[in-house]
PDB file of N, CA and C in Angstrom:
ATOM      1  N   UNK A   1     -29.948 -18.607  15.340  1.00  0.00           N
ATOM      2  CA  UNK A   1     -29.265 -19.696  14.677  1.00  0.00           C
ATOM      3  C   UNK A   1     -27.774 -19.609  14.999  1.00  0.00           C
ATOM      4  N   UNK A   2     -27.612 -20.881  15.190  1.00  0.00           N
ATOM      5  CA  UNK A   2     -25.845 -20.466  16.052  1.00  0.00           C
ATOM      6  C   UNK A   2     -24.890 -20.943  14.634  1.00  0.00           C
ATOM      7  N   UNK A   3     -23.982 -20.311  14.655  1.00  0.00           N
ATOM      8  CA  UNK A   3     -23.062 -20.476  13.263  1.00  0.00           C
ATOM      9  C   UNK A   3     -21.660 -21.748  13.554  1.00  0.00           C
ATOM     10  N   UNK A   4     -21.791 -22.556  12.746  1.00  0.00           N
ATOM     11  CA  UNK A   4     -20.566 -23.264  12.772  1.00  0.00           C
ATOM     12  C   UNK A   4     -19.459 -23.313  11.926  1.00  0.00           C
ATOM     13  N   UNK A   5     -18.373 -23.092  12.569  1.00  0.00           N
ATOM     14  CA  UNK A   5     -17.151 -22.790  11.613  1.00  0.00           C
ATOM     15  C   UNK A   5     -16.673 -24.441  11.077  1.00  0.00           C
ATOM     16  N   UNK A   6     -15.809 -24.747  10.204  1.00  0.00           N
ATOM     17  CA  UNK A   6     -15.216 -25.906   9.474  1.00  0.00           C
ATOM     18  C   UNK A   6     -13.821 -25.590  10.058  1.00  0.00           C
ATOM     19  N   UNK A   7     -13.419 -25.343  11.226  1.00  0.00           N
ATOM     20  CA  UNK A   7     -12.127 -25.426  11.777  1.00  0.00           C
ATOM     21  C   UNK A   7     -11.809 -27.037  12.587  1.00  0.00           C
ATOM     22  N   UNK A   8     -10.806 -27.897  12.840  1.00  0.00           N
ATOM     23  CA  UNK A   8     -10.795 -28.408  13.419  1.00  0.00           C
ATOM     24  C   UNK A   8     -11.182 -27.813  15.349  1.00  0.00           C
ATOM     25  N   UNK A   9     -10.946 -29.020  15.932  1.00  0.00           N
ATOM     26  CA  UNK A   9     -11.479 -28.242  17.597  1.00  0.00           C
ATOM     27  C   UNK A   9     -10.132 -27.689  17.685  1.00  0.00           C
ATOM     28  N   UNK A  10      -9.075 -28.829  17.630  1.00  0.00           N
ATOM     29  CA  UNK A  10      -7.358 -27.985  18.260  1.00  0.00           C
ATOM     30  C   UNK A  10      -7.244 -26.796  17.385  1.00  0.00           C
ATOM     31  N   UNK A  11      -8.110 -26.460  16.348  1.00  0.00           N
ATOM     32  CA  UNK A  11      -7.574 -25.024  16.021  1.00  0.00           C
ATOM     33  C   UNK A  11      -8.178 -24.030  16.098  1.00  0.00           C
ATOM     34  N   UNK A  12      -9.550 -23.954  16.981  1.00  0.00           N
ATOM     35  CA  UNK A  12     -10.675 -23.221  17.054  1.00  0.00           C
ATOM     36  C   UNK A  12     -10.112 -22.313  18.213  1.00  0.00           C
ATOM     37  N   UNK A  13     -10.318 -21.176  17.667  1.00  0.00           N
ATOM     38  CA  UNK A  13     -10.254 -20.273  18.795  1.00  0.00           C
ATOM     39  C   UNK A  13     -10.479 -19.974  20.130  1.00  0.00           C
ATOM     40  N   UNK A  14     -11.345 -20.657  19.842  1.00  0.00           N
ATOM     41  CA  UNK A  14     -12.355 -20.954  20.894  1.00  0.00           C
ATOM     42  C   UNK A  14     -12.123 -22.151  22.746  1.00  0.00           C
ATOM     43  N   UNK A  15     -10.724 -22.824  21.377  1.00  0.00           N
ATOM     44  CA  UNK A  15     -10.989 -24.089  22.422  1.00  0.00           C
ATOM     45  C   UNK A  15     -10.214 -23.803  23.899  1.00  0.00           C
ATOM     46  N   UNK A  16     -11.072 -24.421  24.652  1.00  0.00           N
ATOM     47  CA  UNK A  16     -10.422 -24.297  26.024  1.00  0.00           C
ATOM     48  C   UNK A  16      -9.154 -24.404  26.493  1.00  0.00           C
ATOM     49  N   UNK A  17      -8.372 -25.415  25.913  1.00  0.00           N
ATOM     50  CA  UNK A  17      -6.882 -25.362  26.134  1.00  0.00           C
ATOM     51  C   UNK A  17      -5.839 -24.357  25.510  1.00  0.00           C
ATOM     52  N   UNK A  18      -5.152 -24.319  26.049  1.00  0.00           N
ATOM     53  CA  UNK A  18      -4.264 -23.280  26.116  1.00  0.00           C
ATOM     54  C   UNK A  18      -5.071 -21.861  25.667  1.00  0.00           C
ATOM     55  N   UNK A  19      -6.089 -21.502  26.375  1.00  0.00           N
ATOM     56  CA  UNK A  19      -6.663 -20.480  26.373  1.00  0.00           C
ATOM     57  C   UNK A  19      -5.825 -19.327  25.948  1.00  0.00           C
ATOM     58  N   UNK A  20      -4.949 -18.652  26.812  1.00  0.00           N
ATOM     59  CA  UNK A  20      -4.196 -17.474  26.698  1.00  0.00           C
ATOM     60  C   UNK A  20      -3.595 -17.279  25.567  1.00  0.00           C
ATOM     61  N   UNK A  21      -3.021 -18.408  24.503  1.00  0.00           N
ATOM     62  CA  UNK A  21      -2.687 -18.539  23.664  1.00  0.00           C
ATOM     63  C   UNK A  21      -3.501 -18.246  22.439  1.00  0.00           C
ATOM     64  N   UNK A  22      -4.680 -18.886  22.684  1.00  0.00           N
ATOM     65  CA  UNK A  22      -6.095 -18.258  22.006  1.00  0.00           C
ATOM     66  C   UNK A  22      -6.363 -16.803  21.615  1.00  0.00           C
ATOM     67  N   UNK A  23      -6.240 -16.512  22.837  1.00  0.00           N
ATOM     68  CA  UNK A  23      -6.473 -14.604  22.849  1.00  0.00           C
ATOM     69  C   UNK A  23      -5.784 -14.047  22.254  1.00  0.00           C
ATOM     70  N   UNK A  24      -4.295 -14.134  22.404  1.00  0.00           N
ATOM     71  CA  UNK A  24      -3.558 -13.591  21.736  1.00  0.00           C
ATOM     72  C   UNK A  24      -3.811 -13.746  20.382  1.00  0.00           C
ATOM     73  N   UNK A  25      -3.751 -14.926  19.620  1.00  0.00           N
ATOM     74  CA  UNK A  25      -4.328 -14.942  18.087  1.00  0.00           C
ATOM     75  C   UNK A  25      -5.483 -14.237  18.093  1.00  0.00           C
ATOM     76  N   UNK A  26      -6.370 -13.926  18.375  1.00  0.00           N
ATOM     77  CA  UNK A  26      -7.717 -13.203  18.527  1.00  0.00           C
ATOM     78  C   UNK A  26      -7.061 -11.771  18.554  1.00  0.00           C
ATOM     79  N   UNK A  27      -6.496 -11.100  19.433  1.00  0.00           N
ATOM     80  CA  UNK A  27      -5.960  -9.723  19.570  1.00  0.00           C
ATOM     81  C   UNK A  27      -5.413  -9.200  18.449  1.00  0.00           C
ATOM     82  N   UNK A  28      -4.256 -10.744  17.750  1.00  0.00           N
ATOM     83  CA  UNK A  28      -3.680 -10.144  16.678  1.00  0.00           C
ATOM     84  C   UNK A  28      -4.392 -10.031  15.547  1.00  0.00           C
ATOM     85  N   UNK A  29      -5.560 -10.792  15.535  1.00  0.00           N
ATOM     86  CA  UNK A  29      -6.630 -10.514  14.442  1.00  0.00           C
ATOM     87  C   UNK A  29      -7.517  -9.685  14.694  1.00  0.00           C
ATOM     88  N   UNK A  30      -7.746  -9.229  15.495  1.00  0.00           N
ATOM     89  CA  UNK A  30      -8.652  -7.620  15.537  1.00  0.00           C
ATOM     90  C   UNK A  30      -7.768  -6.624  15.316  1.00  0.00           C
ATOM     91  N   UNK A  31      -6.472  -6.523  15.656  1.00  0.00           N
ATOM     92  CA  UNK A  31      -5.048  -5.339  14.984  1.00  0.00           C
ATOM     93  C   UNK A  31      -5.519  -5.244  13.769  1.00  0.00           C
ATOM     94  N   UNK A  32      -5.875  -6.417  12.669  1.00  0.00           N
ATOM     95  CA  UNK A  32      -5.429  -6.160  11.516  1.00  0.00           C
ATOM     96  C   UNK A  32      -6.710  -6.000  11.027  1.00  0.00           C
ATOM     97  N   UNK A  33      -7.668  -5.365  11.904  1.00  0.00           N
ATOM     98  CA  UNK A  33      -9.206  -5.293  10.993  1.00  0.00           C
ATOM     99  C   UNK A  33      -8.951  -3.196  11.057  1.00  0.00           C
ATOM    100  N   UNK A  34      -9.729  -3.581  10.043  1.00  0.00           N
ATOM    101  CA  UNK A  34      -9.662  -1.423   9.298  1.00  0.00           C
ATOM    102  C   UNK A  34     -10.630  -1.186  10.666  1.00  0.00           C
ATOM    103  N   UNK A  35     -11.887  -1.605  11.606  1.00  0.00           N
ATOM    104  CA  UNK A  35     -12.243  -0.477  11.921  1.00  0.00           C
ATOM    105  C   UNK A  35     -12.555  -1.560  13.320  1.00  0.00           C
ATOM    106  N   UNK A  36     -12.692  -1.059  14.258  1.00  0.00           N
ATOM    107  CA  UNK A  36     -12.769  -1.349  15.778  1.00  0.00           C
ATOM    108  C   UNK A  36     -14.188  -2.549  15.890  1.00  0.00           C
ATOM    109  N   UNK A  37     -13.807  -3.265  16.870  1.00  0.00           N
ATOM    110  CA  UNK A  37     -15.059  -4.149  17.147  1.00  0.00           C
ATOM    111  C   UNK A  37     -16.004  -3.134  17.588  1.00  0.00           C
ATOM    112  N   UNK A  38     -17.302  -4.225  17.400  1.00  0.00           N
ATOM    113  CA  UNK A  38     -18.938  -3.297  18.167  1.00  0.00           C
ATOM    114  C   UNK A  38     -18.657  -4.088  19.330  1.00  0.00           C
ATOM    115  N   UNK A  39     -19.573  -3.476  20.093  1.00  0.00           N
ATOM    116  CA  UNK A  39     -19.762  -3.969  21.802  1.00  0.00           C
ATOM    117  C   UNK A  39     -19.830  -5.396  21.506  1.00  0.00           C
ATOM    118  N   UNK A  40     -21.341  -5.463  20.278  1.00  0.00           N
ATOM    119  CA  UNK A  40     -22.069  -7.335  20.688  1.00  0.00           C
ATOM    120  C   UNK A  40     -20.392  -8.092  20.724  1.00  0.00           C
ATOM    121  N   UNK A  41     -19.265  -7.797  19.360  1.00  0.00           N
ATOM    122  CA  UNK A  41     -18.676  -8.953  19.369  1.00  0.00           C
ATOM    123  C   UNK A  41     -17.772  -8.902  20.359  1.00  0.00           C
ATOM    124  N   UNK A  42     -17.398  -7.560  21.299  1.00  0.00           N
ATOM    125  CA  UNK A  42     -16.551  -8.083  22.426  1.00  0.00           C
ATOM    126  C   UNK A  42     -17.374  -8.580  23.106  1.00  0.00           C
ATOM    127  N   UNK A  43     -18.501  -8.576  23.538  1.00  0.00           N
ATOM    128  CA  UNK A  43     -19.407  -9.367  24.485  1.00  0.00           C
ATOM    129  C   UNK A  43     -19.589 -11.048  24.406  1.00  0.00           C
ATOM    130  N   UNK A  44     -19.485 -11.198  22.859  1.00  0.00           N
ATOM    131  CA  UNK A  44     -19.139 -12.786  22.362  1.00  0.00           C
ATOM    132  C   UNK A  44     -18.127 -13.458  22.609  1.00  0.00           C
ATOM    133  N   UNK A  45     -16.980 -12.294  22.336  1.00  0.00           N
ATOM    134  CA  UNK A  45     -16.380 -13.176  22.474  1.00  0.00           C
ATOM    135  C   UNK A  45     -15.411 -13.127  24.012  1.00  0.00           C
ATOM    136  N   UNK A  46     -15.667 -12.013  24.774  1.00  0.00           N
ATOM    137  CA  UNK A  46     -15.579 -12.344  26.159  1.00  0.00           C
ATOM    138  C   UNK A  46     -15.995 -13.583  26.816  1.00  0.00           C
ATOM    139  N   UNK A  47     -17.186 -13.546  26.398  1.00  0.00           N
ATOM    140  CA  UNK A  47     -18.441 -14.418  26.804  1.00  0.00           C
ATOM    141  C   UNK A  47     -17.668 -16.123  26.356  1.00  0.00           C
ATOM    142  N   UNK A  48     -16.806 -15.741  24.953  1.00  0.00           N
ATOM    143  CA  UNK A  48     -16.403 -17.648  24.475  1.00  0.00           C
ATOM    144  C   UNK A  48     -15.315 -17.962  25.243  1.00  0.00           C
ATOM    145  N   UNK A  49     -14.495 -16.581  25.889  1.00  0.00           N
ATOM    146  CA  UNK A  49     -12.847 -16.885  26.575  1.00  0.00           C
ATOM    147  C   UNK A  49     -13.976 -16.928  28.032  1.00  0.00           C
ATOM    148  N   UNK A  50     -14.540 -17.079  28.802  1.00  0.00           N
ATOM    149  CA  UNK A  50     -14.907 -16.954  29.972  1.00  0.00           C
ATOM    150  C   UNK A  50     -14.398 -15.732  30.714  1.00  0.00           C
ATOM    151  N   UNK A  51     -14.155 -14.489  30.266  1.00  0.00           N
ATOM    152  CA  UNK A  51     -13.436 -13.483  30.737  1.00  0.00           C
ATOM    153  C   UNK A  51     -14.732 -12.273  30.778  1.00  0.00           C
ATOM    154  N   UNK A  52     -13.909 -11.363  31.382  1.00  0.00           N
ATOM    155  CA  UNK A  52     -15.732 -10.251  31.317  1.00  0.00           C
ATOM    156  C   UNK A  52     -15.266  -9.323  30.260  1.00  0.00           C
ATOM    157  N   UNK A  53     -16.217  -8.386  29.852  1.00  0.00           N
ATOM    158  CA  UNK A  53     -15.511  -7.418  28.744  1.00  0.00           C
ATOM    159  C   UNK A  53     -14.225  -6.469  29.137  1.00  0.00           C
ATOM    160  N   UNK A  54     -14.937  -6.281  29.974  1.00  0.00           N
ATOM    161  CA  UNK A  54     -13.557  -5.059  30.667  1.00  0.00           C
ATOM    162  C   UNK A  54     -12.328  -6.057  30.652  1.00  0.00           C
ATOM    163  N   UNK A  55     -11.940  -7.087  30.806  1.00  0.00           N
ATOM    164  CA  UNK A  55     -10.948  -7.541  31.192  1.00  0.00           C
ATOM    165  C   UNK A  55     -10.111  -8.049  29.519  1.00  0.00           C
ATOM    166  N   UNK A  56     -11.145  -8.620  28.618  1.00  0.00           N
ATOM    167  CA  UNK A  56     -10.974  -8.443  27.079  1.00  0.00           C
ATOM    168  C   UNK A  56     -10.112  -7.275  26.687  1.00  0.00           C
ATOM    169  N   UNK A  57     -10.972  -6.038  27.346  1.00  0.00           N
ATOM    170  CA  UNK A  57     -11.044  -4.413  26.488  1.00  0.00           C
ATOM    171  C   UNK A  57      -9.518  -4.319  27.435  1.00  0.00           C
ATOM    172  N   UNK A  58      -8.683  -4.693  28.462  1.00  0.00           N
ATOM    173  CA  UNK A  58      -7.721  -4.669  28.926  1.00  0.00           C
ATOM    174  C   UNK A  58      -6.427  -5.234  28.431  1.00  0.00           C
ATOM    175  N   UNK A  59      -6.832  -6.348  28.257  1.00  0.00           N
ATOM    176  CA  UNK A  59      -5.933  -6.999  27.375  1.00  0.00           C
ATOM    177  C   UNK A  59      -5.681  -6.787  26.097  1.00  0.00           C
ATOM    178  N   UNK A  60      -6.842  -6.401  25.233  1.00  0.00           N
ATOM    179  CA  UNK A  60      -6.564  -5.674  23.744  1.00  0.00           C
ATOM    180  C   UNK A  60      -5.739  -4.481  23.675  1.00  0.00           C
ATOM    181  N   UNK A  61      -5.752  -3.518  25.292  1.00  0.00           N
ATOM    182  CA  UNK A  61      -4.880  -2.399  25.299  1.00  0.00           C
ATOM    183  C   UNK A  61      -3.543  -2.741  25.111  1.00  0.00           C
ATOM    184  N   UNK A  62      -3.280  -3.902  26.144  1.00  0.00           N
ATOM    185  CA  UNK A  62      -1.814  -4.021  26.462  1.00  0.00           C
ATOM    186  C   UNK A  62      -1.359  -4.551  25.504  1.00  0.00           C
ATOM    187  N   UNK A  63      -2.136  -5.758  24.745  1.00  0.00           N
ATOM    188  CA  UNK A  63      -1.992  -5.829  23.521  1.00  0.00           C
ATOM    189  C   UNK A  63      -0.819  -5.090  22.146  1.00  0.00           C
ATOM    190  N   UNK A  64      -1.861  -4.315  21.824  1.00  0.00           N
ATOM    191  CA  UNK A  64      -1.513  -3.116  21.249  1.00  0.00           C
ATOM    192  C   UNK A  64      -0.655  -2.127  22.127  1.00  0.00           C
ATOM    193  N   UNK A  65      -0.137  -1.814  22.717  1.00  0.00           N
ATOM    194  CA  UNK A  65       0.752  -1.365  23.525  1.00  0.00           C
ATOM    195  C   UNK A  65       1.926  -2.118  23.681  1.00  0.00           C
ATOM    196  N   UNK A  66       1.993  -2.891  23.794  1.00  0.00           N
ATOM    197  CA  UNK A  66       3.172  -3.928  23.387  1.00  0.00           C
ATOM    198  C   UNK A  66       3.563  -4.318  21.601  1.00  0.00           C
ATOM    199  N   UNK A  67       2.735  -4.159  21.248  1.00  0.00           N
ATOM    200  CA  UNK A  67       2.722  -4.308  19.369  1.00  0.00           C
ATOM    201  C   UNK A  67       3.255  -2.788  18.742  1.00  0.00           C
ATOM    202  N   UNK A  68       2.876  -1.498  19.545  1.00  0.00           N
ATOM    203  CA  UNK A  68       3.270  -0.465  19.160  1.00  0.00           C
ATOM    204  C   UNK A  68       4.964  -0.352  19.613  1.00  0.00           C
ATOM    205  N   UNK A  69       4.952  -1.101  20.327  1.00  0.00           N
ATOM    206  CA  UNK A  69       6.826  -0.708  21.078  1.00  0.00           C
ATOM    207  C   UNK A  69       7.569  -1.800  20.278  1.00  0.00           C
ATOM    208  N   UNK A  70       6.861  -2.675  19.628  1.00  0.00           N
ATOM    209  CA  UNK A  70       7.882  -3.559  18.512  1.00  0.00           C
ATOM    210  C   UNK A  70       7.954  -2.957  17.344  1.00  0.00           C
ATOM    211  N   UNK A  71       6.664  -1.858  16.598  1.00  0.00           N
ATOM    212  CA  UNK A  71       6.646  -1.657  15.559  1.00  0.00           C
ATOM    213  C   UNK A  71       7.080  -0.056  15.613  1.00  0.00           C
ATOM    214  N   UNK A  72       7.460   0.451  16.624  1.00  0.00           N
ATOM    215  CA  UNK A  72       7.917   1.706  16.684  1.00  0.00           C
ATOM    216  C   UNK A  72       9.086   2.164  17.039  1.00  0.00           C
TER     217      UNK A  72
END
């Protein structure tokens, strides 16, 4: 059963435009979760940015690597 959110489309994470912009809100909302994603949901949501996991699990580094040199 596929789940539907009550977001508009321009504010869905999801949506295709301005992709990169997307991720980043996504990155900064996995920072602020207490305990690490499981595989399935980087696989989802690799799978919703058209990106592969490794390249997700890359960007969440630099991510956070860049978030640690503002907050440190």
């Amino acid at each position: 059963m596929e789940r539907r959110h009550n977001l508009k489309p321009e504010y869905s994470l999801f949506n295709e435009q301005d992709k990169d912009n997307k991720i980043v809100h996504f990155l900064k909302a996995c920072s602020q979760l207490c305990a690490p994603l499981g595989s399935e949901a980087l696989s989802i949501a690799a799978d919703r940015f058209g990106i592969s996991r490794f390249e997700l699990f890359l960007q969440m580094a630099e991510f956070k690597a860049r978030e640690g040199q503002q907050n440190g």
